[in-house]
PDB file of N, CA and C in Angstrom:
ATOM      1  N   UNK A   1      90.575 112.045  98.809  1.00  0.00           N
ATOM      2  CA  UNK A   1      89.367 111.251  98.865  1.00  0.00           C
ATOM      3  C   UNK A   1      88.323 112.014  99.693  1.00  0.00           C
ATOM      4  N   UNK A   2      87.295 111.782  99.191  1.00  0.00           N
ATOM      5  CA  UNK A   2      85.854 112.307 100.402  1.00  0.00           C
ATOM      6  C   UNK A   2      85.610 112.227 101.251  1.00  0.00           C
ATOM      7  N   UNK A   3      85.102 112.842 102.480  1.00  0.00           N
ATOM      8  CA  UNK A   3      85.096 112.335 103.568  1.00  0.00           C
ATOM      9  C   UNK A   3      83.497 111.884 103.706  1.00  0.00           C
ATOM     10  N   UNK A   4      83.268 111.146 104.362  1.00  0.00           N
ATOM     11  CA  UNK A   4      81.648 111.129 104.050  1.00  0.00           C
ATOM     12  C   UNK A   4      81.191 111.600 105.820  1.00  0.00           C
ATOM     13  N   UNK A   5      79.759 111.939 106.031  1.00  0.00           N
ATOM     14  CA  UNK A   5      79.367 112.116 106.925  1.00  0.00           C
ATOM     15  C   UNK A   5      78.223 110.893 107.341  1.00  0.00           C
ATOM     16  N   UNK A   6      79.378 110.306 108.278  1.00  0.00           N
ATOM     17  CA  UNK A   6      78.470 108.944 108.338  1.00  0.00           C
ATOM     18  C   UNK A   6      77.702 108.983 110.035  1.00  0.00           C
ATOM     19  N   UNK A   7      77.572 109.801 110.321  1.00  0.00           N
ATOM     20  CA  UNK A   7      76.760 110.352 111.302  1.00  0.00           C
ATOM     21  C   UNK A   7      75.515 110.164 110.953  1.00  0.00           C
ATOM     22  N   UNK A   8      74.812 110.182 109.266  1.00  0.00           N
ATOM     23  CA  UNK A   8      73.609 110.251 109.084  1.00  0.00           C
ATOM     24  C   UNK A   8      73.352 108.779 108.500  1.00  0.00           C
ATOM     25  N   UNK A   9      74.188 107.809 108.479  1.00  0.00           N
ATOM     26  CA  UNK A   9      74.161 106.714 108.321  1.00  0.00           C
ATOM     27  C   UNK A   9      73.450 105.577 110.066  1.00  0.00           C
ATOM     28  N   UNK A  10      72.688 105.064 109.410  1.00  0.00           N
ATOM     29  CA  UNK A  10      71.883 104.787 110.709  1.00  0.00           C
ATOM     30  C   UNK A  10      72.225 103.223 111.233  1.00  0.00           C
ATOM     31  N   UNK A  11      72.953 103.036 109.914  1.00  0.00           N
ATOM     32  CA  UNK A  11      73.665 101.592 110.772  1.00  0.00           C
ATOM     33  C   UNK A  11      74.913 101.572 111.300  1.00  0.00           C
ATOM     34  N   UNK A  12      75.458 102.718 112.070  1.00  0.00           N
ATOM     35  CA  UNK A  12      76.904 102.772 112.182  1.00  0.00           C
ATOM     36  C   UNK A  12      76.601 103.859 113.548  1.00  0.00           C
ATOM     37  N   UNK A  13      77.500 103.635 114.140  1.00  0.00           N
ATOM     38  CA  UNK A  13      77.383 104.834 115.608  1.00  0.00           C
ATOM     39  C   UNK A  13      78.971 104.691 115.340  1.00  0.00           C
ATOM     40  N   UNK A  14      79.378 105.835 116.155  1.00  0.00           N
ATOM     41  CA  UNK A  14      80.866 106.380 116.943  1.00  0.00           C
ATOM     42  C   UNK A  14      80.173 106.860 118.250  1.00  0.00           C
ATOM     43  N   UNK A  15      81.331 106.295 119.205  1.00  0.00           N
ATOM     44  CA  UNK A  15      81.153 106.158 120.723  1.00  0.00           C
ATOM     45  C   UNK A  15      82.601 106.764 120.863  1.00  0.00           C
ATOM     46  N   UNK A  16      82.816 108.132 121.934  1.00  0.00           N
ATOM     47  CA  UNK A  16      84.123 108.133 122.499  1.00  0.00           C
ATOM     48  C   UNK A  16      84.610 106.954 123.254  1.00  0.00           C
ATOM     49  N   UNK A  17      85.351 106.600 123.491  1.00  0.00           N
ATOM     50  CA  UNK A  17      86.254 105.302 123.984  1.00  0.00           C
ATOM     51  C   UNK A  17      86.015 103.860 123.455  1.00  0.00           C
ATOM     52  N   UNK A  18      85.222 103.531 122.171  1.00  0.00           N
ATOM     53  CA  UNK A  18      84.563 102.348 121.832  1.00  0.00           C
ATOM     54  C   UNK A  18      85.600 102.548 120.182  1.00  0.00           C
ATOM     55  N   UNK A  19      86.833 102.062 120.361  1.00  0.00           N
ATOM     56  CA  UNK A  19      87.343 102.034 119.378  1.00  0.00           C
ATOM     57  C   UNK A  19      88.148 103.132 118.609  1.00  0.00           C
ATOM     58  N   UNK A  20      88.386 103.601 119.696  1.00  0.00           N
ATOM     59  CA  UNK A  20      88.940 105.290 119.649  1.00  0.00           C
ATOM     60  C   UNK A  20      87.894 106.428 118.957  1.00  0.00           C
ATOM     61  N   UNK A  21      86.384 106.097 119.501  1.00  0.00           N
ATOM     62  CA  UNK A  21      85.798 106.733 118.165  1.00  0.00           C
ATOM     63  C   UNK A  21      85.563 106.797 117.016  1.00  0.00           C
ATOM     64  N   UNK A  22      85.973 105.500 116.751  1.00  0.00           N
ATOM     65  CA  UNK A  22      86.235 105.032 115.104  1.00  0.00           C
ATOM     66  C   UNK A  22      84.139 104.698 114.998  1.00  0.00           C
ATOM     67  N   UNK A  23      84.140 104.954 113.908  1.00  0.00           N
ATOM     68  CA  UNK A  23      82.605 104.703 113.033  1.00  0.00           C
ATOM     69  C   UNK A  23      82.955 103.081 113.049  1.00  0.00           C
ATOM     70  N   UNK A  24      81.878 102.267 114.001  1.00  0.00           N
ATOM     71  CA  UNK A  24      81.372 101.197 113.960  1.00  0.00           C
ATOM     72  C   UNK A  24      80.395 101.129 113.727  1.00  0.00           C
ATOM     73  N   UNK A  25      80.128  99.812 113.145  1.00  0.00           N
ATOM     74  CA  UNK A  25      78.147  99.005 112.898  1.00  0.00           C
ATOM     75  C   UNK A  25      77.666  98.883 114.338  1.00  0.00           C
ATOM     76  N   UNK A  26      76.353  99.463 114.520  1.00  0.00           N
ATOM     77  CA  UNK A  26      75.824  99.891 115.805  1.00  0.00           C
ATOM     78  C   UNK A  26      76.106  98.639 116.492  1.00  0.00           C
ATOM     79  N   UNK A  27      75.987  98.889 117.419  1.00  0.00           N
ATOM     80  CA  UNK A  27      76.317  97.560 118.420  1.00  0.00           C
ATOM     81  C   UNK A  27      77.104  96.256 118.471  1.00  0.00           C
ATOM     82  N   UNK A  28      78.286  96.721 118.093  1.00  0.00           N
ATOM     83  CA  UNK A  28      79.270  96.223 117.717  1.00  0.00           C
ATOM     84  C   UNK A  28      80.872  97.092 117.719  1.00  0.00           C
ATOM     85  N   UNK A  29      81.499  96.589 117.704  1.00  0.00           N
ATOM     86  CA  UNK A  29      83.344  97.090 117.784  1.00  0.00           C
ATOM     87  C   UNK A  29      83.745  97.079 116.732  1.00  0.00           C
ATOM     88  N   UNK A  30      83.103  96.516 115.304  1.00  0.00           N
ATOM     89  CA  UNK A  30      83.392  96.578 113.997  1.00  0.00           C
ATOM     90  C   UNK A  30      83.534  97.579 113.503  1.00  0.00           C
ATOM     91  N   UNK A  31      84.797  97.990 113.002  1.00  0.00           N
ATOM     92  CA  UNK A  31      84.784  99.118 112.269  1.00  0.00           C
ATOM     93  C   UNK A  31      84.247  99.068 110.716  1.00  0.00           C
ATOM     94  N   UNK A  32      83.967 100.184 110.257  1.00  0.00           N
ATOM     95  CA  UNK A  32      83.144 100.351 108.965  1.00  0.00           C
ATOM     96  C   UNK A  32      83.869 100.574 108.116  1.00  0.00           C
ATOM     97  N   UNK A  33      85.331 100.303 108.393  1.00  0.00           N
ATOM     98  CA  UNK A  33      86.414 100.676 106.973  1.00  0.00           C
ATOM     99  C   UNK A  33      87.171  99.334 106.804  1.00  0.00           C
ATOM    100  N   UNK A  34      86.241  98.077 107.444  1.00  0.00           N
ATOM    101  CA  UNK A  34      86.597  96.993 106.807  1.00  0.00           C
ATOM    102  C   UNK A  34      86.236  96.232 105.614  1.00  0.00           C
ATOM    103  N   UNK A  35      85.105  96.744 105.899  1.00  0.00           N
ATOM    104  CA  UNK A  35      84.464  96.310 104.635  1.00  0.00           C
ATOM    105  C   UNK A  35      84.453  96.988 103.241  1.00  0.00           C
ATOM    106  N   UNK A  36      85.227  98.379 103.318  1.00  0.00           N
ATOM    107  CA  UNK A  36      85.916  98.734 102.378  1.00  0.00           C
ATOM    108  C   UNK A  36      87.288  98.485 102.552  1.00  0.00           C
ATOM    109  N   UNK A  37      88.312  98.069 102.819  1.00  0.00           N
ATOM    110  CA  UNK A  37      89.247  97.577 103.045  1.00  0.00           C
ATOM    111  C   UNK A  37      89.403  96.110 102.002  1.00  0.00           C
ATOM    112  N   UNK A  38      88.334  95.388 103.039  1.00  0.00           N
ATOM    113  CA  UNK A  38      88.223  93.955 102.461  1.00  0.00           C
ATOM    114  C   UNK A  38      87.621  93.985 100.878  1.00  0.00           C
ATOM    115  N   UNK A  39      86.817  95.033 100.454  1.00  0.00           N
ATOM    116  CA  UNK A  39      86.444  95.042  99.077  1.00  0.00           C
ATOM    117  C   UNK A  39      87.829  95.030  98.379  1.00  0.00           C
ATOM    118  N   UNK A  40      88.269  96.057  98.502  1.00  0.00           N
ATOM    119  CA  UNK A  40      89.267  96.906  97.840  1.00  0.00           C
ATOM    120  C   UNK A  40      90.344  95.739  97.632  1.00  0.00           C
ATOM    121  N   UNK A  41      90.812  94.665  98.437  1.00  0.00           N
ATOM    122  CA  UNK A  41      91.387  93.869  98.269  1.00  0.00           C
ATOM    123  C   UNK A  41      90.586  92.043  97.451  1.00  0.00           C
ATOM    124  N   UNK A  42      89.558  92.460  97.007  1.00  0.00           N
ATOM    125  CA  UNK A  42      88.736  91.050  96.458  1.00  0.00           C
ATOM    126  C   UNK A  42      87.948  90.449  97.260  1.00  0.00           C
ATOM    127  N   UNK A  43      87.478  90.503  98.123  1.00  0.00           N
ATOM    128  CA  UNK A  43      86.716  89.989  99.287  1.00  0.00           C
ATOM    129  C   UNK A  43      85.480  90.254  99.334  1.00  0.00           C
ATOM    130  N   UNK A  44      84.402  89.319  99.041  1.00  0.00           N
ATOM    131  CA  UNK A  44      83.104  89.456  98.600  1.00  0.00           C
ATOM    132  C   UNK A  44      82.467  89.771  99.649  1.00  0.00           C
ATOM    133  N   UNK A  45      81.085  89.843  99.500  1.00  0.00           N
ATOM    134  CA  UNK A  45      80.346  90.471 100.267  1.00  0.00           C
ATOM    135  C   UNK A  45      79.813  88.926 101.675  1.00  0.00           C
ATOM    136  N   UNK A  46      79.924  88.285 101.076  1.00  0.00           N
ATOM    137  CA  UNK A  46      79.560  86.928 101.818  1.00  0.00           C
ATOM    138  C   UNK A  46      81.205  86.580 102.975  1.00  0.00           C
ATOM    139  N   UNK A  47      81.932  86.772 101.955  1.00  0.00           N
ATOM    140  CA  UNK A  47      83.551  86.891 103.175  1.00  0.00           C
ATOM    141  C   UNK A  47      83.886  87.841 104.029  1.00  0.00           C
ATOM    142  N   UNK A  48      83.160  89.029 103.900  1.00  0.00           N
ATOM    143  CA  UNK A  48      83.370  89.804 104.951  1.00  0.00           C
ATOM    144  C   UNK A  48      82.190  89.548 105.801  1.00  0.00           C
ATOM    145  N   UNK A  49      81.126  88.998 105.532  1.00  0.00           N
ATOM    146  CA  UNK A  49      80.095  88.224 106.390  1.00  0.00           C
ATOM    147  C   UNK A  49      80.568  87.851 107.222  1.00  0.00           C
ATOM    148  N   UNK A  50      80.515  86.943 107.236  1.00  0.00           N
ATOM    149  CA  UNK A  50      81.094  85.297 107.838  1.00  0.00           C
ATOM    150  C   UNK A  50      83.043  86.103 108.835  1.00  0.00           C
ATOM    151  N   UNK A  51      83.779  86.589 108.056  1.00  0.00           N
ATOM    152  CA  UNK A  51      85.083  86.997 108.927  1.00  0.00           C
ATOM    153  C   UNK A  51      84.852  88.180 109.791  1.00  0.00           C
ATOM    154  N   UNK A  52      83.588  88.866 110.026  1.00  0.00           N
ATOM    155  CA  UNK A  52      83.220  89.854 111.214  1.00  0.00           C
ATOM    156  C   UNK A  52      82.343  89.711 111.601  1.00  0.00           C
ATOM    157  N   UNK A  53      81.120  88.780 111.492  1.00  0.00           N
ATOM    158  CA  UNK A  53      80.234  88.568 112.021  1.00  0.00           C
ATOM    159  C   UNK A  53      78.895  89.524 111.211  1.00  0.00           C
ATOM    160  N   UNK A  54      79.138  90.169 110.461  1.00  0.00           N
ATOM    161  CA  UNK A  54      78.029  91.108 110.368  1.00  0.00           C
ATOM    162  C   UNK A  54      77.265  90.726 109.198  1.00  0.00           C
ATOM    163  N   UNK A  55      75.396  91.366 109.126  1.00  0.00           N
ATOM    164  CA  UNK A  55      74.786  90.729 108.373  1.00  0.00           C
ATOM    165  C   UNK A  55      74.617  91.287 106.918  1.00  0.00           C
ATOM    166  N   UNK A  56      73.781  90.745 106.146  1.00  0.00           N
ATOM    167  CA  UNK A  56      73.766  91.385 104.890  1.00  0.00           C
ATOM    168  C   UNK A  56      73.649  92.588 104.985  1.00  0.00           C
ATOM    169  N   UNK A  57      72.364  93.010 105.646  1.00  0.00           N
ATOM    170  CA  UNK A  57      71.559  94.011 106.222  1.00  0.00           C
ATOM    171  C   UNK A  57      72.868  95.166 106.421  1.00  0.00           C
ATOM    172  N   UNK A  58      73.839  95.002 107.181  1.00  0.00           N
ATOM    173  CA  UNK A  58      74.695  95.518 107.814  1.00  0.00           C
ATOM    174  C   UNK A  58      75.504  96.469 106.615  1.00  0.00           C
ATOM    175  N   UNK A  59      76.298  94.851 106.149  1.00  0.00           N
ATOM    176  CA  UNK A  59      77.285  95.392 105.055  1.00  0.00           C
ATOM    177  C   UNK A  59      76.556  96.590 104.255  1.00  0.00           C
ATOM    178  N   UNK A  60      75.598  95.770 103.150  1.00  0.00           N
ATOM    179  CA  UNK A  60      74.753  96.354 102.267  1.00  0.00           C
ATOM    180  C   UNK A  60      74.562  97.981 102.979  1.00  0.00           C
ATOM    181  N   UNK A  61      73.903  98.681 103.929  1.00  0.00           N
ATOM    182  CA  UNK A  61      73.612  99.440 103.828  1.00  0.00           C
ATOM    183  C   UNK A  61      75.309 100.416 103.947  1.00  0.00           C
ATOM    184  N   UNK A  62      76.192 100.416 104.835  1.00  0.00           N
ATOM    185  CA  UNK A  62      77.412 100.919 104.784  1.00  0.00           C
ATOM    186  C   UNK A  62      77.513 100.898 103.251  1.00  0.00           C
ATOM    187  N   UNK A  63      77.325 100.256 102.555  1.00  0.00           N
ATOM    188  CA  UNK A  63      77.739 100.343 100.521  1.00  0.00           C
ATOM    189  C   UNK A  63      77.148 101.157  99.963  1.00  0.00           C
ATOM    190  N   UNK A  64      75.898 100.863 100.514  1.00  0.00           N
ATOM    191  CA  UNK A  64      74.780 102.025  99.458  1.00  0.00           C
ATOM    192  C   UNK A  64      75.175 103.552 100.049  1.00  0.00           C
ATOM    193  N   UNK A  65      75.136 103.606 101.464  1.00  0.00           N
ATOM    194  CA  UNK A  65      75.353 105.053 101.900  1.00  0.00           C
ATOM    195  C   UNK A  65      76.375 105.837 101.136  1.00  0.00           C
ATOM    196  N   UNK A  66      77.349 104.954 101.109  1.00  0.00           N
ATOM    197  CA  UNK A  66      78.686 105.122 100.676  1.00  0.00           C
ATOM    198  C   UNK A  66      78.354 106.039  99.490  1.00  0.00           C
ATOM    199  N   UNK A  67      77.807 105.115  98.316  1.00  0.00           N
ATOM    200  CA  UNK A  67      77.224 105.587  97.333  1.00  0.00           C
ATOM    201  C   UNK A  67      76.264 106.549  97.037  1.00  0.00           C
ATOM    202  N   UNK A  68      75.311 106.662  98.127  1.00  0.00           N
ATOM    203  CA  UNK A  68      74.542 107.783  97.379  1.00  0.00           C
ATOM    204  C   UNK A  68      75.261 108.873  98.050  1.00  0.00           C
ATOM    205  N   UNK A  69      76.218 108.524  98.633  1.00  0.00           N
ATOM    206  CA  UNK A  69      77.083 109.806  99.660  1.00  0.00           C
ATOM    207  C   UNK A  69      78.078 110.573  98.541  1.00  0.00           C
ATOM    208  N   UNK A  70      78.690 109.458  98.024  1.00  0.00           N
ATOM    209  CA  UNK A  70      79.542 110.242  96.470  1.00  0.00           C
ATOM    210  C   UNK A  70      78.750 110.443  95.778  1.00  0.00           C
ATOM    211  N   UNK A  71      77.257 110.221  95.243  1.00  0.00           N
ATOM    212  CA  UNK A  71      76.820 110.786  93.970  1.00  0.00           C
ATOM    213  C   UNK A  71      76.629 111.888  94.605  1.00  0.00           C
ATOM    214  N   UNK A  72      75.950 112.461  95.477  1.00  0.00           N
ATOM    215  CA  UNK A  72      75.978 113.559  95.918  1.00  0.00           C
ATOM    216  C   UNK A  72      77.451 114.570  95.880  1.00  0.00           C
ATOM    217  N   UNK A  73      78.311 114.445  95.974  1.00  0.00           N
ATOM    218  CA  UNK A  73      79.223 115.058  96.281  1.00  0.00           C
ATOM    219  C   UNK A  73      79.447 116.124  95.026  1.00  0.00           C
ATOM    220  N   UNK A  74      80.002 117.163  94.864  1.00  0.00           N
ATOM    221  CA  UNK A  74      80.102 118.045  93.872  1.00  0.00           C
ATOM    222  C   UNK A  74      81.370 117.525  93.172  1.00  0.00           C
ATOM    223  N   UNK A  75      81.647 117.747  91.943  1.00  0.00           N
ATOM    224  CA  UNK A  75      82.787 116.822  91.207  1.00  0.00           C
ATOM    225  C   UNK A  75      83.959 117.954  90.606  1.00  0.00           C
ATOM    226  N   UNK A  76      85.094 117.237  91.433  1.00  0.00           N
ATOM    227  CA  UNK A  76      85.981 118.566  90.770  1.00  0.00           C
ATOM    228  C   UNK A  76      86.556 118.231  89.698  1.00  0.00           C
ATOM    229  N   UNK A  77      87.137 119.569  89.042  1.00  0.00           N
ATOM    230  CA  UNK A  77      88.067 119.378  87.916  1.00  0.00           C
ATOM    231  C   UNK A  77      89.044 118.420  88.260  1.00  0.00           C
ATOM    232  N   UNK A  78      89.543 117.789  87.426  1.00  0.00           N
ATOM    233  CA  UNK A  78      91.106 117.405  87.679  1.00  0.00           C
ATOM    234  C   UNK A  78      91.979 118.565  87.358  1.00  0.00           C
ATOM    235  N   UNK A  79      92.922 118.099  88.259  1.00  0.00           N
ATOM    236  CA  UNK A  79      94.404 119.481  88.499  1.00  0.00           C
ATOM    237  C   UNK A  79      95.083 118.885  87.017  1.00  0.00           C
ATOM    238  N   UNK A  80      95.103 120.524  86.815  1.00  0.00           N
ATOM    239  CA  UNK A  80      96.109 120.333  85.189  1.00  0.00           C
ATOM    240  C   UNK A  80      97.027 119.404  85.259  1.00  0.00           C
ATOM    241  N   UNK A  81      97.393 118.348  83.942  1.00  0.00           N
ATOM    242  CA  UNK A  81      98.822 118.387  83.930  1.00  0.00           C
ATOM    243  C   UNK A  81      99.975 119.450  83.581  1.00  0.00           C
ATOM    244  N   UNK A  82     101.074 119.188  84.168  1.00  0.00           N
ATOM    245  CA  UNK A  82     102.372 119.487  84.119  1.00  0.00           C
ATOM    246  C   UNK A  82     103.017 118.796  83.296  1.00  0.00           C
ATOM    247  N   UNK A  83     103.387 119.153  82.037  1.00  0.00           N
ATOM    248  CA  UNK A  83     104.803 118.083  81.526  1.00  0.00           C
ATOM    249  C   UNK A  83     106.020 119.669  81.106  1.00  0.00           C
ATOM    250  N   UNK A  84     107.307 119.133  80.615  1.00  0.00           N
ATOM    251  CA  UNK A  84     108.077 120.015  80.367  1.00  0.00           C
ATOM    252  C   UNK A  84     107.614 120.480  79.063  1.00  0.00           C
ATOM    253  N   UNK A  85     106.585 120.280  78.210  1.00  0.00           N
ATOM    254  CA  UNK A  85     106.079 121.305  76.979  1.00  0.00           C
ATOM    255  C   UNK A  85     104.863 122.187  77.700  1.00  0.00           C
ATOM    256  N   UNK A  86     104.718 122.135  79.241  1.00  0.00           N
ATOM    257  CA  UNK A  86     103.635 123.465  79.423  1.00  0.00           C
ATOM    258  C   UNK A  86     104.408 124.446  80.009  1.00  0.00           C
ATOM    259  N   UNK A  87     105.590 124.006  80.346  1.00  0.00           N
ATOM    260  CA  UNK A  87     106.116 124.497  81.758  1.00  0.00           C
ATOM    261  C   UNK A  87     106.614 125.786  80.682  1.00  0.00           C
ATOM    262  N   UNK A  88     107.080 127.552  81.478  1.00  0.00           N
ATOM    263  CA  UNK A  88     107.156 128.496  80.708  1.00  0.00           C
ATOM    264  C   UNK A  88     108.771 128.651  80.565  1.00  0.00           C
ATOM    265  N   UNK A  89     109.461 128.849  79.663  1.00  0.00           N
ATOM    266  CA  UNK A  89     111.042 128.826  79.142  1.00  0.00           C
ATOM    267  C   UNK A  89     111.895 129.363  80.520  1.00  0.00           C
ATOM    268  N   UNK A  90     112.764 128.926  80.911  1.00  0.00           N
ATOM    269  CA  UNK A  90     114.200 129.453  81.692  1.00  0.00           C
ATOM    270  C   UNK A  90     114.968 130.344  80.785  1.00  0.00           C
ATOM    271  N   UNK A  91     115.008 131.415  81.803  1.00  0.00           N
ATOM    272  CA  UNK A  91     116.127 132.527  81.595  1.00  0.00           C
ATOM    273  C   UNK A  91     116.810 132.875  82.224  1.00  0.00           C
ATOM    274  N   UNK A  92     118.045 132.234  82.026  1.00  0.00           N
ATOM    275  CA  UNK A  92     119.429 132.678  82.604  1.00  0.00           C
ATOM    276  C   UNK A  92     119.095 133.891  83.337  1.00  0.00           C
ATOM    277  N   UNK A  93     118.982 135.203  82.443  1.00  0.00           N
ATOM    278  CA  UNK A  93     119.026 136.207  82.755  1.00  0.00           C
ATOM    279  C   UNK A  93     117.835 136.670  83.445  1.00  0.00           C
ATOM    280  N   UNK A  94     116.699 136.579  83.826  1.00  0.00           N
ATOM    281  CA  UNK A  94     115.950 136.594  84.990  1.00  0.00           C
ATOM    282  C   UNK A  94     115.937 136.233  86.343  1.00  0.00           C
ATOM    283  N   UNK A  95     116.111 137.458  87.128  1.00  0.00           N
ATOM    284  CA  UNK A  95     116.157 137.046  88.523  1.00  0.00           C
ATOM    285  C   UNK A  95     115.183 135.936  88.981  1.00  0.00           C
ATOM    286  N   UNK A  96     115.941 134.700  89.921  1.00  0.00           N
ATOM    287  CA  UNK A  96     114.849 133.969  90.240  1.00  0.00           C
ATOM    288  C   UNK A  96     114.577 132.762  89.592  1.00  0.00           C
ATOM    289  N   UNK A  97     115.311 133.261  88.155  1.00  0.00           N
ATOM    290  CA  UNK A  97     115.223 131.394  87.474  1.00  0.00           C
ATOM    291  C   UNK A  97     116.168 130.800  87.741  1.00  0.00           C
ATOM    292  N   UNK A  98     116.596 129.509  86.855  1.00  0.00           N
ATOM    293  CA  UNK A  98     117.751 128.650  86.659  1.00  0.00           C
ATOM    294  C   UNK A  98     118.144 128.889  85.760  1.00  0.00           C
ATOM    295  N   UNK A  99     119.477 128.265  86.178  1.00  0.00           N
ATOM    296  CA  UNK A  99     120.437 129.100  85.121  1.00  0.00           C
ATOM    297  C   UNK A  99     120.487 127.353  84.479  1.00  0.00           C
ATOM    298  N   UNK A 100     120.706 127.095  83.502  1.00  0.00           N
ATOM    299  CA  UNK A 100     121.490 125.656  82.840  1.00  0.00           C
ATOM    300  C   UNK A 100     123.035 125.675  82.879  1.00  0.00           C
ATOM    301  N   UNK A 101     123.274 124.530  83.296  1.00  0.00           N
ATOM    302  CA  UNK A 101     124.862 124.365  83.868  1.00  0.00           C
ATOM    303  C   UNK A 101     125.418 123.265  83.439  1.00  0.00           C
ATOM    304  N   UNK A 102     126.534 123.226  82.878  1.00  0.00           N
ATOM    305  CA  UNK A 102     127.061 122.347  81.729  1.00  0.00           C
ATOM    306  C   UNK A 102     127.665 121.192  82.513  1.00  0.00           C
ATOM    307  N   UNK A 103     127.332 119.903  83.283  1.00  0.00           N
ATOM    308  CA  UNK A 103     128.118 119.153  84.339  1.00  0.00           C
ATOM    309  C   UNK A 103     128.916 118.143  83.589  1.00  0.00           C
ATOM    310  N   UNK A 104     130.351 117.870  83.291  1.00  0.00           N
ATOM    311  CA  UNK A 104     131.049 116.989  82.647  1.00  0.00           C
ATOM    312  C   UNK A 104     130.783 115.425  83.483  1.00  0.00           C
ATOM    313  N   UNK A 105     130.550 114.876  82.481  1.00  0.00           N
ATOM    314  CA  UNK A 105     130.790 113.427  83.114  1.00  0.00           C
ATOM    315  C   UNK A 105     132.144 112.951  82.813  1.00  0.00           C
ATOM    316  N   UNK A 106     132.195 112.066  84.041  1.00  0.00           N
ATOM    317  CA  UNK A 106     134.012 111.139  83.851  1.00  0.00           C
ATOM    318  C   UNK A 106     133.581 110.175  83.794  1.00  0.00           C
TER     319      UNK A 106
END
């Protein structure tokens, strides 16, 4: 996942000893990975209101940052798949491979 640089986010400070440094909503002990937390689990924007105290104003901008923080971001490939029709043949006889080994079941 991305890391975002929420340093340039202006509704959020990190303080050494105010939460271990964790990115809170300025003036406040709220951390800012509740309200993605609480999304991520169904929790509207009005319920994470009201269960931390914080205002529209608040939430809302932590969302948008969020967002124009990933459109920005450069987009990688996805990592190939692997299945056993890419993978390249075993040879016994090559140092370094596997050998296939006949195991009896009882």
């Amino acid at each position: 996942m991305a890391t975002l640089d929420w340093s340039q986010c202006p509704a959020v400070e990190s303080i050494p000893g105010k939460r271990s440094g964790a990115w809170v909503f300025r003036d406040t002990r709220t951390p800012v990975s509740v309200v993605f937390d609480n999304l991520e689990v169904g929790a509207s924007i009005n319920e994470i209101m009201e269960c931390f105290h914080l205002s529209h104003e608040q939430v809302v901008a932590v969302i948008e940052f969020a967002a124009r923080s990933l459109d920005a971001l450069p987009v990688q490939a996805p990592a190939p798949r692997v299945d056993a029709h890419t993978l390249p043949a075993v040879n016994a006889a090559t140092p370094g491979s596997y050998a296939e080994v006949d195991i009896p079941f009882k």
